[in-house]
Protein backbone atom coordinates (compact mmCIF):
# COMPACT_ATOMS: atom_id res chain seq x y z
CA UNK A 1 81.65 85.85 109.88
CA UNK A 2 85.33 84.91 110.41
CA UNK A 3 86.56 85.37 113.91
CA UNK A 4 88.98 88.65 114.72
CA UNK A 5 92.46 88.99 115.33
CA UNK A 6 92.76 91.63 118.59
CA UNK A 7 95.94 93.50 119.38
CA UNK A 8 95.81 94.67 122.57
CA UNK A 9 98.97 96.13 123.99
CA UNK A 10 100.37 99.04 125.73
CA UNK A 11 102.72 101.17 125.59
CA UNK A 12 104.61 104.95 126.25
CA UNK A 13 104.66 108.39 123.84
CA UNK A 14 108.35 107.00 123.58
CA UNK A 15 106.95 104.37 121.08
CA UNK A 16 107.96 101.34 124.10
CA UNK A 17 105.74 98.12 124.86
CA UNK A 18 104.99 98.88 128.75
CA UNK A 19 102.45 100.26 130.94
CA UNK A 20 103.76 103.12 133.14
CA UNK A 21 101.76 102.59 135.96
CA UNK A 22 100.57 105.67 137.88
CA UNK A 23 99.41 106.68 141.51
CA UNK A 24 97.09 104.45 143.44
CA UNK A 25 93.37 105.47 141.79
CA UNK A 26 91.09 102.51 142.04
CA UNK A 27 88.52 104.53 139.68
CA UNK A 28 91.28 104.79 137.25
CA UNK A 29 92.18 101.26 137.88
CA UNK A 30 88.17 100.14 137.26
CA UNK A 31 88.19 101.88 133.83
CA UNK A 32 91.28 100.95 132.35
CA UNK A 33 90.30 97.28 133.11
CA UNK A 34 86.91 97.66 132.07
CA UNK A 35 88.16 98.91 128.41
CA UNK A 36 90.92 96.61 128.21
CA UNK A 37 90.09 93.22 129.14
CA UNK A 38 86.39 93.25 130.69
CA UNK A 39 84.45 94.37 128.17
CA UNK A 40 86.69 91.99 125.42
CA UNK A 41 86.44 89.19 127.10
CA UNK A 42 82.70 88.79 126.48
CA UNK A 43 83.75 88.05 123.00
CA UNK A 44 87.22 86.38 123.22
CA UNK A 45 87.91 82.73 123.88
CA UNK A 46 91.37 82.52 122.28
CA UNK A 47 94.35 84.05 123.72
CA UNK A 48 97.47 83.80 121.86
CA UNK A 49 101.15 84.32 123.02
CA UNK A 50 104.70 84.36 122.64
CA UNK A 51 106.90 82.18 124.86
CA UNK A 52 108.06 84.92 127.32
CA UNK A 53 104.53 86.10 128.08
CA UNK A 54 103.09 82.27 128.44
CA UNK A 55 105.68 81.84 131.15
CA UNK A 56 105.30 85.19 132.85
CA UNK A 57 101.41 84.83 132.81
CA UNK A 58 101.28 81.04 133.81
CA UNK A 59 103.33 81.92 136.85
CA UNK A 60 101.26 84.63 137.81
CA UNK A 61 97.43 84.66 136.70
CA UNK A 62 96.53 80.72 137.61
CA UNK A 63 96.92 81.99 141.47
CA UNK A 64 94.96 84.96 141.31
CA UNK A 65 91.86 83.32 140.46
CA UNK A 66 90.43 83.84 144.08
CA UNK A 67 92.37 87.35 144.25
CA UNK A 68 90.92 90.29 146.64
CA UNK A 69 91.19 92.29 143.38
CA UNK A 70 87.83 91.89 141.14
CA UNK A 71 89.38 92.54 138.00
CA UNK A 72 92.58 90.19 138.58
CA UNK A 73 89.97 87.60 139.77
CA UNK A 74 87.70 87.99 136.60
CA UNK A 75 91.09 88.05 134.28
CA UNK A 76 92.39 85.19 135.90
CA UNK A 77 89.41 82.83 135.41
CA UNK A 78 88.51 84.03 131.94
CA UNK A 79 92.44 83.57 130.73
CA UNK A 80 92.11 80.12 132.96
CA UNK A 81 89.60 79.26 130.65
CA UNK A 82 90.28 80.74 127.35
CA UNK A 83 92.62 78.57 124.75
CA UNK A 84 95.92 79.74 124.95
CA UNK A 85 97.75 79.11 121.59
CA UNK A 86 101.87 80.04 122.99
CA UNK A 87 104.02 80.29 119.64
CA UNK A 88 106.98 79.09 120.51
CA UNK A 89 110.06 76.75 118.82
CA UNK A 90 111.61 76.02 122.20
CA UNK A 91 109.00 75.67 124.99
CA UNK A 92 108.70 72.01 125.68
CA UNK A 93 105.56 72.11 128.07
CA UNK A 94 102.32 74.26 128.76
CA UNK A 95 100.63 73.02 132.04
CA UNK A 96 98.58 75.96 132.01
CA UNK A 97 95.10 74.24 131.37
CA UNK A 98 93.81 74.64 128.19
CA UNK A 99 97.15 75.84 126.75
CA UNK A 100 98.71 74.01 123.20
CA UNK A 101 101.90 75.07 121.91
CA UNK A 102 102.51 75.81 118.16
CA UNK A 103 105.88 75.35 115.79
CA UNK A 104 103.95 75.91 112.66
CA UNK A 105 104.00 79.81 111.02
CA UNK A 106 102.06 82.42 112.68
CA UNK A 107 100.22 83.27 109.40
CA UNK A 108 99.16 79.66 109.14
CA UNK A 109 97.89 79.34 112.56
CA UNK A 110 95.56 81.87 112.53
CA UNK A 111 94.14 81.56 109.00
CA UNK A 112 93.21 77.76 110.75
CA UNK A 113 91.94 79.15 113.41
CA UNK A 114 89.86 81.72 111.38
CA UNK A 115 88.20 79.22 109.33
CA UNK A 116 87.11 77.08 112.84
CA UNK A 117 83.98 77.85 114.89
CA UNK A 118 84.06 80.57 118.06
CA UNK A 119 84.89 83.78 119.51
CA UNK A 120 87.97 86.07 118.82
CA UNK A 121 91.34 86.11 119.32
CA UNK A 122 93.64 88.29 121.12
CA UNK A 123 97.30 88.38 120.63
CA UNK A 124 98.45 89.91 124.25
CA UNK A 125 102.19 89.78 123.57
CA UNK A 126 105.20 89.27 123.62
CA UNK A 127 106.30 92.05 121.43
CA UNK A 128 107.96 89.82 118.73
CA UNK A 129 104.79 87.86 118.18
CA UNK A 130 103.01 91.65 117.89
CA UNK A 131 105.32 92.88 115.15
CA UNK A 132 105.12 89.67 113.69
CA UNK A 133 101.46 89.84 113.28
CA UNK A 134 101.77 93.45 112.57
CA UNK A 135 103.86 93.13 109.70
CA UNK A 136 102.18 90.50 108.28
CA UNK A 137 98.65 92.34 108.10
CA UNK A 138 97.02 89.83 110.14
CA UNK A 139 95.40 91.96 112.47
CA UNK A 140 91.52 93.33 112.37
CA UNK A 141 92.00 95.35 115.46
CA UNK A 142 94.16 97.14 117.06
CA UNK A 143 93.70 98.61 121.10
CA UNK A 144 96.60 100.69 122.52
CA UNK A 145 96.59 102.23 126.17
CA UNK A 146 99.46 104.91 125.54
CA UNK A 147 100.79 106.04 129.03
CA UNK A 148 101.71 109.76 129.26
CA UNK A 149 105.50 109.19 129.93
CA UNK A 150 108.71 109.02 128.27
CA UNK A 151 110.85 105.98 129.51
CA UNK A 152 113.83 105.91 127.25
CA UNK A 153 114.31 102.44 127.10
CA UNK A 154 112.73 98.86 126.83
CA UNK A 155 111.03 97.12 123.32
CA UNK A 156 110.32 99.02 120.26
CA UNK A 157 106.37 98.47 120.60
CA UNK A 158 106.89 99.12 116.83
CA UNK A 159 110.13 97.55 114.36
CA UNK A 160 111.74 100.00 113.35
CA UNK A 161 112.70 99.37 109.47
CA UNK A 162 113.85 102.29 107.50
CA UNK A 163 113.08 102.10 103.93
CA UNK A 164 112.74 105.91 103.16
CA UNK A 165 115.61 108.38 102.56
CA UNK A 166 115.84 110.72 105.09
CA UNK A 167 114.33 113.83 104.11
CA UNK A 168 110.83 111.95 102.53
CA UNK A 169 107.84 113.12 105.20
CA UNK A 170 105.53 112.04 103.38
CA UNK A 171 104.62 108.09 102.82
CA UNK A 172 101.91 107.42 100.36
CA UNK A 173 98.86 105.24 99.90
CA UNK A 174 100.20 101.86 98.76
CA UNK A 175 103.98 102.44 99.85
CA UNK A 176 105.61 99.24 100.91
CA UNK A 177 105.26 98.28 104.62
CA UNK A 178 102.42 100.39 105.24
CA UNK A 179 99.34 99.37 106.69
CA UNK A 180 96.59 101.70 107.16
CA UNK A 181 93.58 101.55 110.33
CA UNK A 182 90.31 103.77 110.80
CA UNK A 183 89.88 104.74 113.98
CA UNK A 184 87.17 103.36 116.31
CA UNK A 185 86.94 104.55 119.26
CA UNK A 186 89.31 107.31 121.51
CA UNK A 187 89.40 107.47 125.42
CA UNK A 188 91.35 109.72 128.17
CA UNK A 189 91.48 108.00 131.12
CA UNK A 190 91.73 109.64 134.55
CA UNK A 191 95.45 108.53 134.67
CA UNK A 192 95.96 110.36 131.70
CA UNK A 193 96.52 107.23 129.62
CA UNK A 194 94.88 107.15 126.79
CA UNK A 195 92.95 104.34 124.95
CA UNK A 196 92.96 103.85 121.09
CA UNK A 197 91.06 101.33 119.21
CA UNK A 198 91.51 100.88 115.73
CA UNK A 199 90.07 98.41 112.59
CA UNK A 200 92.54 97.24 109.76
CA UNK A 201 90.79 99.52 107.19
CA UNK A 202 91.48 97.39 104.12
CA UNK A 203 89.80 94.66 106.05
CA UNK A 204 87.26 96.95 106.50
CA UNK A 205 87.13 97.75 102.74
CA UNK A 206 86.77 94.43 102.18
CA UNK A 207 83.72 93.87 103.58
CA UNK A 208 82.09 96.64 101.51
């Protein structure tokens, strides 16, 4: 079996890529990391990233690898660890151990990566590297935490292309751009976030 592209992202009910973060619970903060990253990581070895994120994550997760927090010290090893693939046409270095960059097409990165032995992959962001993927159906998976607030500004967790006139509702099977998921799993957290995991369902139908 092939190994899986993973989305995993979050964002608002106003459609943008962030995490609203809520009052102090450390419950709350034990299951969203659980369902998120702990549980995934068991079967992930390959993280793979946009420029902006590889910077913002190399800064940060390499020193909390002896953190006071469990689940930033259990991130920060496994993403120590894991390959980190950073597309990018104007980074020069990656440090971070274990890191490569790559100039070569998205697409054509992770069909090579597909056919090679392991675990799966997770694309973690940026958000251009998520649309990207998106749009090009390369995804298996999907996992959203959607936060229960309205920010009114950031990314577009979502491009936004129109292609219908205004008054069509309703898009059918097949029209162009869409790209359909079956559900896998639903979760309310105690924050009132709520986690949705989906599976690309012609991939799906594929393996019928």
């Amino acid at each position: 079996m092939s190994r899986k592209v993973l989305v995993t992202m979050y964002m608002t009910l106003d459609g943008f890529a962030a995490l609203a973060a809520g009052p102090d619970d450390p419950e709350a903060d034990r299951e969203f990391w659980e369902a998120m990253w702990t549980g995934p990581m068991d079967h992930v070895d390959t993280l793979l990233l946009g420029r902006k994120t590889y910077e913002g994550w190399a800064g940060f997760w390499p020193a909390q690898v002896n953190s006071e927090n469990e689940h930033w010290r259990a991130f920060a090893r496994f993403s120590t660890q894991a390959e980190k693939v950073v597309f990018s046409h104007t980074l020069q270095t990656a440090t971070w151990p274990n890191s490569r960059i790559v100039r070569a097409s998205v697409a054509d990165e992770i069909s090579r990566l597909r056919s090679l032995p392991g675990r799966n992959m997770i694309v973690a962001g940026g958000v251009q590297l998520v649309q990207s993927v998106l749009a090009q159906d390369l995804a298996d998976e999907l996992c959203l935490t959607v936060s229960p607030s309205l920010i009114g500004r950031g990314l577009p967790l979502f491009h936004m292309q129109p292609t219908l006139d205004h008054h069509d509702e309703v898009v059918p099977l097949g029209a162009p751009g869409r790209h359909d998921f079956r559900l896998l799993e639903s979760r309310a957290f105690r924050s009132g976030a709520l986690l949705l995991r989906y599976a690309a369902a012609e991939r799906e139908k594929s393996k019928n």
